[in-house]
Protein backbone atom coordinates (compact mmCIF):
# COMPACT_ATOMS: atom_id res chain seq x y z
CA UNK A 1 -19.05 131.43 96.48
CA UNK A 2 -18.13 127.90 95.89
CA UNK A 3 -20.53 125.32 94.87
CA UNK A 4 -22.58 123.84 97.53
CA UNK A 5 -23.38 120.11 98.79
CA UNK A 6 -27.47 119.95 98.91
CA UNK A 7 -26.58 117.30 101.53
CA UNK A 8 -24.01 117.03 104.17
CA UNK A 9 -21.10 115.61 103.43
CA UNK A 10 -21.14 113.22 106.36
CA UNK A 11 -16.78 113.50 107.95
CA UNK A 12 -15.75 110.74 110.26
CA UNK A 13 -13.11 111.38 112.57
CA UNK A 14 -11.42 110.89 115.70
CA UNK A 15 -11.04 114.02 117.68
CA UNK A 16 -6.99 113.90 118.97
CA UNK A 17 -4.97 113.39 116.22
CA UNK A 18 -4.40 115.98 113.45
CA UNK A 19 -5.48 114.63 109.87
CA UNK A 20 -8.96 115.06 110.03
CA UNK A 21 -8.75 118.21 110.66
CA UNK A 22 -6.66 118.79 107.51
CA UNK A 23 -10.01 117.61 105.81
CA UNK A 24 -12.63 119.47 108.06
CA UNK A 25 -10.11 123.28 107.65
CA UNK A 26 -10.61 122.86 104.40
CA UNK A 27 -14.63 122.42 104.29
CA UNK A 28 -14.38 125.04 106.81
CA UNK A 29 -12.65 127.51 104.92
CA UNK A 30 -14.74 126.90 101.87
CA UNK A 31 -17.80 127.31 103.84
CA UNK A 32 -19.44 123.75 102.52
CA UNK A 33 -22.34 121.66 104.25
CA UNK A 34 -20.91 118.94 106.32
CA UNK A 35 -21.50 117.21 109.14
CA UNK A 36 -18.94 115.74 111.81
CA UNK A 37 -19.68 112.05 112.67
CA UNK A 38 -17.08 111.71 115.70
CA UNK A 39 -16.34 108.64 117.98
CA UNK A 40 -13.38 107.20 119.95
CA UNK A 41 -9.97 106.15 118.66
CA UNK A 42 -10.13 103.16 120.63
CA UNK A 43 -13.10 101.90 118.65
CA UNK A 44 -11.03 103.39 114.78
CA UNK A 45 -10.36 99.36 114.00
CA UNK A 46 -13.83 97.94 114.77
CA UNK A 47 -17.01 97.90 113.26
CA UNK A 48 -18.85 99.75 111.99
CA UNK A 49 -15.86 102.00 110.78
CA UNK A 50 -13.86 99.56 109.09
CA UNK A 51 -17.10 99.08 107.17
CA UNK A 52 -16.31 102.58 106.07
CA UNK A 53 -12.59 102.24 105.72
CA UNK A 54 -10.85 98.57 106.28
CA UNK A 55 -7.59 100.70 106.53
CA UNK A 56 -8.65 101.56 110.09
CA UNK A 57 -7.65 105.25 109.75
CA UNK A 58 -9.21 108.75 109.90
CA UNK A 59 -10.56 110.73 108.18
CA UNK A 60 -13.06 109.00 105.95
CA UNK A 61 -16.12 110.49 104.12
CA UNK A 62 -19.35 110.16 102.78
CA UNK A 63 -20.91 112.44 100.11
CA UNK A 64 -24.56 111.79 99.70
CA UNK A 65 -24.53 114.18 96.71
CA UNK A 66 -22.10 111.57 94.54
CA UNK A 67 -22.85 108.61 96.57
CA UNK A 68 -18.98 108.58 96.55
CA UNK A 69 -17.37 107.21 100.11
CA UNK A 70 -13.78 108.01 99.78
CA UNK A 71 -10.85 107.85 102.66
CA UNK A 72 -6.86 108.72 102.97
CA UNK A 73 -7.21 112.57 103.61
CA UNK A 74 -5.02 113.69 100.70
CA UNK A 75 -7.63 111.51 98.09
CA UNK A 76 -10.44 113.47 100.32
CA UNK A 77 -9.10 117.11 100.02
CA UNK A 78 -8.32 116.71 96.36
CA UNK A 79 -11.80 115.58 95.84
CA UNK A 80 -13.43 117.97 97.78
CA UNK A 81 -11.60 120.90 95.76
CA UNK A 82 -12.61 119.34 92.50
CA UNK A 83 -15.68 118.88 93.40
CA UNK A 84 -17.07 121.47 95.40
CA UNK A 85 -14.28 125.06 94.79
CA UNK A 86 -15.77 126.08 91.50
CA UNK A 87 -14.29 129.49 91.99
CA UNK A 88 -10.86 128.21 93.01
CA UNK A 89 -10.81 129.91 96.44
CA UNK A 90 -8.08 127.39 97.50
CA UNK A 91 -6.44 126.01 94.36
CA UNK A 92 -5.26 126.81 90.50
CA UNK A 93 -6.35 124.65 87.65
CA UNK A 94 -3.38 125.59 84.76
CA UNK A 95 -1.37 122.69 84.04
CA UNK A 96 1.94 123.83 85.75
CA UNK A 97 0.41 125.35 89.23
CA UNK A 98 -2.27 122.24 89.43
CA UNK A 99 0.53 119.61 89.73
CA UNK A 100 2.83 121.58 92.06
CA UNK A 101 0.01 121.73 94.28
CA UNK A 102 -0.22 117.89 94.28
CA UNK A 103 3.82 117.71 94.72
CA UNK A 104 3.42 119.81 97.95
CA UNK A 105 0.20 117.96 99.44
CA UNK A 106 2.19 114.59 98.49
CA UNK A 107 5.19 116.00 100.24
CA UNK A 108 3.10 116.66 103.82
CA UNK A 109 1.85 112.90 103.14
CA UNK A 110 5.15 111.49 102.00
CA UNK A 111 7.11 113.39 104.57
CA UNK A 112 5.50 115.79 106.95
CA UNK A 113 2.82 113.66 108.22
CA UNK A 114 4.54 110.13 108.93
CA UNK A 115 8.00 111.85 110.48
CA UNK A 116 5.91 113.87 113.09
CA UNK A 117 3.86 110.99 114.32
CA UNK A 118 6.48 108.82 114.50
CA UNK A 119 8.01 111.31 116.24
CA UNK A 120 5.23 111.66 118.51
CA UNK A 121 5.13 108.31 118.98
CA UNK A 122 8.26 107.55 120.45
CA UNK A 123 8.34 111.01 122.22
CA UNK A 124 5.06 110.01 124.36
CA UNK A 125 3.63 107.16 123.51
CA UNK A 126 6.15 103.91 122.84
CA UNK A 127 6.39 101.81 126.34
CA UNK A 128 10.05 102.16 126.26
CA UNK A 129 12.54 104.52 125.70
CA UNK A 130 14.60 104.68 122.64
CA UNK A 131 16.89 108.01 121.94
CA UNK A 132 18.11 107.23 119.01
CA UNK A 133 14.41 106.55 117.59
CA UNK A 134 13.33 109.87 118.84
CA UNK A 135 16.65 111.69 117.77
CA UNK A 136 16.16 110.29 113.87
CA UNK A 137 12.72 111.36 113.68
CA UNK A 138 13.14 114.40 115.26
CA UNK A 139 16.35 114.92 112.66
CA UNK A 140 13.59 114.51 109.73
CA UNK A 141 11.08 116.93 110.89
CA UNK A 142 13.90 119.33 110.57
CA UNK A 143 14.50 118.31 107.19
CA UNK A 144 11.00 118.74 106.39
CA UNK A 145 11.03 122.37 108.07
CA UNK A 146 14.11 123.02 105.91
CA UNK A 147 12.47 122.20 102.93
CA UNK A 148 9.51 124.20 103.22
CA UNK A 149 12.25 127.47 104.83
CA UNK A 150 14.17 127.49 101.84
CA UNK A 151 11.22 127.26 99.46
CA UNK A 152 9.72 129.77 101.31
CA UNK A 153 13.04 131.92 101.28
CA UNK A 154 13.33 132.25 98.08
CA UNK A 155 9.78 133.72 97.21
CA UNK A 156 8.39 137.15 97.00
CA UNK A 157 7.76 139.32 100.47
CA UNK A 158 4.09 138.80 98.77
CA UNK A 159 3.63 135.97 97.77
CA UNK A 160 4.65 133.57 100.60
CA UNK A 161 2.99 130.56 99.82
CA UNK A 162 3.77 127.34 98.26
CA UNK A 163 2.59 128.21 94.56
CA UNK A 164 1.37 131.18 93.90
CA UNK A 165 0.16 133.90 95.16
CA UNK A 166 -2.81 132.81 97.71
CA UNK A 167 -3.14 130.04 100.17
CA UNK A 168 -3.98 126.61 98.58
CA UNK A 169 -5.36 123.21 100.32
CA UNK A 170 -1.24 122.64 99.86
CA UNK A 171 -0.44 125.29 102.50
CA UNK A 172 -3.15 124.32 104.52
CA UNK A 173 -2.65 120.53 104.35
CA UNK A 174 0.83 121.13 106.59
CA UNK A 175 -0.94 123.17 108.97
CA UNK A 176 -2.96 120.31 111.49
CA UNK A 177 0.75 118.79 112.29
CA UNK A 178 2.60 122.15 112.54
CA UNK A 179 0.42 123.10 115.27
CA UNK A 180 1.78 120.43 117.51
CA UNK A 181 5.04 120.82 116.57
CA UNK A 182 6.61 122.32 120.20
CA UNK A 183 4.30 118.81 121.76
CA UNK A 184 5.99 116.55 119.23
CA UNK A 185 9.40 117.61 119.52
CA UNK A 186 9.05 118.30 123.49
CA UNK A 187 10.10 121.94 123.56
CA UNK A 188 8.70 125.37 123.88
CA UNK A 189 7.18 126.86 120.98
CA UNK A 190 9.93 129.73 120.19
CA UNK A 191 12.32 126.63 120.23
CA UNK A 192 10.65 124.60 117.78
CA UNK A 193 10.90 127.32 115.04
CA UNK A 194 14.51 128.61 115.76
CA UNK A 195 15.92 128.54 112.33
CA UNK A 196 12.60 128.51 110.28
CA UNK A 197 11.45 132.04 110.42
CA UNK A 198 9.67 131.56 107.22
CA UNK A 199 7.81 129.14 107.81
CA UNK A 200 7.29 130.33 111.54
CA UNK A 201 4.84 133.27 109.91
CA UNK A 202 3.65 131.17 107.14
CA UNK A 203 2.03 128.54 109.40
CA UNK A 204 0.46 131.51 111.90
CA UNK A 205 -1.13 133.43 109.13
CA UNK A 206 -2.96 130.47 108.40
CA UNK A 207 -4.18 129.61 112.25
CA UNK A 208 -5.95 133.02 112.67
CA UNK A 209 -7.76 132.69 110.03
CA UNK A 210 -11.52 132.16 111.82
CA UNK A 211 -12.21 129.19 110.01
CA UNK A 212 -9.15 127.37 112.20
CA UNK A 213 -10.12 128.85 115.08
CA UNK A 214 -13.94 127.68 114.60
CA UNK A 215 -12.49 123.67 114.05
CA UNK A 216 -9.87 124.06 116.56
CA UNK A 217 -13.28 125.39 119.41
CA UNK A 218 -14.80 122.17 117.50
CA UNK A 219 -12.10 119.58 118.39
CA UNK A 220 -11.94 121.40 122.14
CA UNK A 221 -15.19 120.54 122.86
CA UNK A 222 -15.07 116.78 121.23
CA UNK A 223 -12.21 116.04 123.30
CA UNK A 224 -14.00 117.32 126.12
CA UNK A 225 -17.33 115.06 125.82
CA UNK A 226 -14.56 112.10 125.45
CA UNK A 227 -13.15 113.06 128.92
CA UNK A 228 -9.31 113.86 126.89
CA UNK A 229 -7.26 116.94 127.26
CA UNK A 230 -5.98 119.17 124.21
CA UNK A 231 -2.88 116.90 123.85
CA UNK A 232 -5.43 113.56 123.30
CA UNK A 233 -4.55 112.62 127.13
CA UNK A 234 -7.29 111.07 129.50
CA UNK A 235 -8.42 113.56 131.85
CA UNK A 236 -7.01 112.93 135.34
CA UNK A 237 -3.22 112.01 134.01
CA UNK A 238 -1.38 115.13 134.63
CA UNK A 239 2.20 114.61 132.80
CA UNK A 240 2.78 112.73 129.76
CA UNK A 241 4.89 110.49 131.91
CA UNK A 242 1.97 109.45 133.73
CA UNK A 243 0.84 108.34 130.53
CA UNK A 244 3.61 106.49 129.79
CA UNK A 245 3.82 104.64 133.00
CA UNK A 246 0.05 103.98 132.10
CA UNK A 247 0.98 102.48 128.52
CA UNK A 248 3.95 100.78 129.90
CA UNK A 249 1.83 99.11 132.56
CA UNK A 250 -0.67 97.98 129.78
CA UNK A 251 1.99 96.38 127.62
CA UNK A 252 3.57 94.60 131.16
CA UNK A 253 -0.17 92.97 131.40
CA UNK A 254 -0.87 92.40 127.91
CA UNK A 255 2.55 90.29 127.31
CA UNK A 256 1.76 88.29 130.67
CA UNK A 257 -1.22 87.13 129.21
């Protein structure tokens, strides 16, 4: 078994969006003692959480064991698999496989994380409509998903995973974002993968696993007791273009003021 936290590692999050729960699969899967300290994304630039992290972003921890509070989810997962996965469930500590594993996780940061929530963004969220925003970063996330197919591709029938043979915090790191992949690019779910077989059965060997199904019952029920559906809209707006004539309204008031 791994090594243990005496003390809950204390995880602060929002419950919508997907990069905590890059952080909290990974605790998860490595069976450590944490403890979720959620609250609302409308409150993520205010006190007392920029306290925690100025940057206004989640996640963020606290480790009581190190005194150590640490945010920017790629920092935390490196340090929690330093720290805490003695027995190197989820990583490799030879020279050559311990820096691919940091190329891949800075990949997902680099590339994978900011082109599907910009993505997103425009998609569902921006007050107006702009096609050829949507259409570039919807051009990258197939890039990205090219990437990772051809990588993929060109391994062993046994050893599909980024380096290696086992799953790593890298494979898992892509997986929170890849699960909203058909929202993000507005399509249905066979759509979204149609040309990335590879990565296609790569991503849903990782989401049964029980310990993504546990954090994924987690988030359901924290986005429940916040009165949001699975998709991080308010409870009572049907369509996301509801929503948008919500946010749209909001930005009509807020530059008449």
């Amino acid at each position: 078994m791994s090594s243990k936290p005496s003390n809950p590692i204390s995880v602060y999050i929002t419950p919508p969006g997907p990069n905590s729960w890059k952080t909290v699969f990974v605790l998860e899967e490595l069976g450590l003692n944490y403890k979720l300290e959620p609250f609302r994304f409308d409150d993520i630039k205010k006190k007392p959480f920029i306290d925690i992290n100025p940057n206004g972003r989640v996640p963020a921890i606290h480790d009581p064991n190190t005194d150590l509070t640490l945010w920017e989810s790629g920092a935390i997962n490196q340090y929690i698999i330093e720290q805490y996965d003695t027995e190197q469930r989820l990583t490799y500590t030879g020279l050559k496989e311990k820096h691919l594993l940091n190329q891949w996780l800075q990949f997902q940061m680099s590339g994978q994380g900011p082109y599907y929530g910009q993505c997103g963004w425009f998609q569902h969220l921006h007050h107006e409509k702009l096609p050829s925003a949507t259409a570039r970063y919807a051009s990258e996330i197939k890039r990205v998903l090219g990437v990772l197919e051809r990588v993929l591709s060109e391994k062993d029938e046994d050893s599909q995973w980024l380096v290696g043979h086992k799953m790593t915090y890298a494979d898992m790191s892509f997986v929170p974002w890849n699960f909203r992949l058909s929202e993000v690019l507005v399509t249905s779910w066979d759509d979204a993968w149609d040309g990335f077989p590879r990565v296609r059965a790569w991503h849903e060997r990782m989401v049964e696993l029980p310990s993504w199904k546990r954090i994924m019952d987690t988030r359901a029920r924290l986005m429940d007791e916040q009165g949001l559906q699975w998709n991080g809209v308010p409870k009572g707006i049907e369509t996301f273009t509801d929503y948008e004539e919500k946010i749209a309204a909001g930005a009509d008031t807020t530059s008449k003021v």
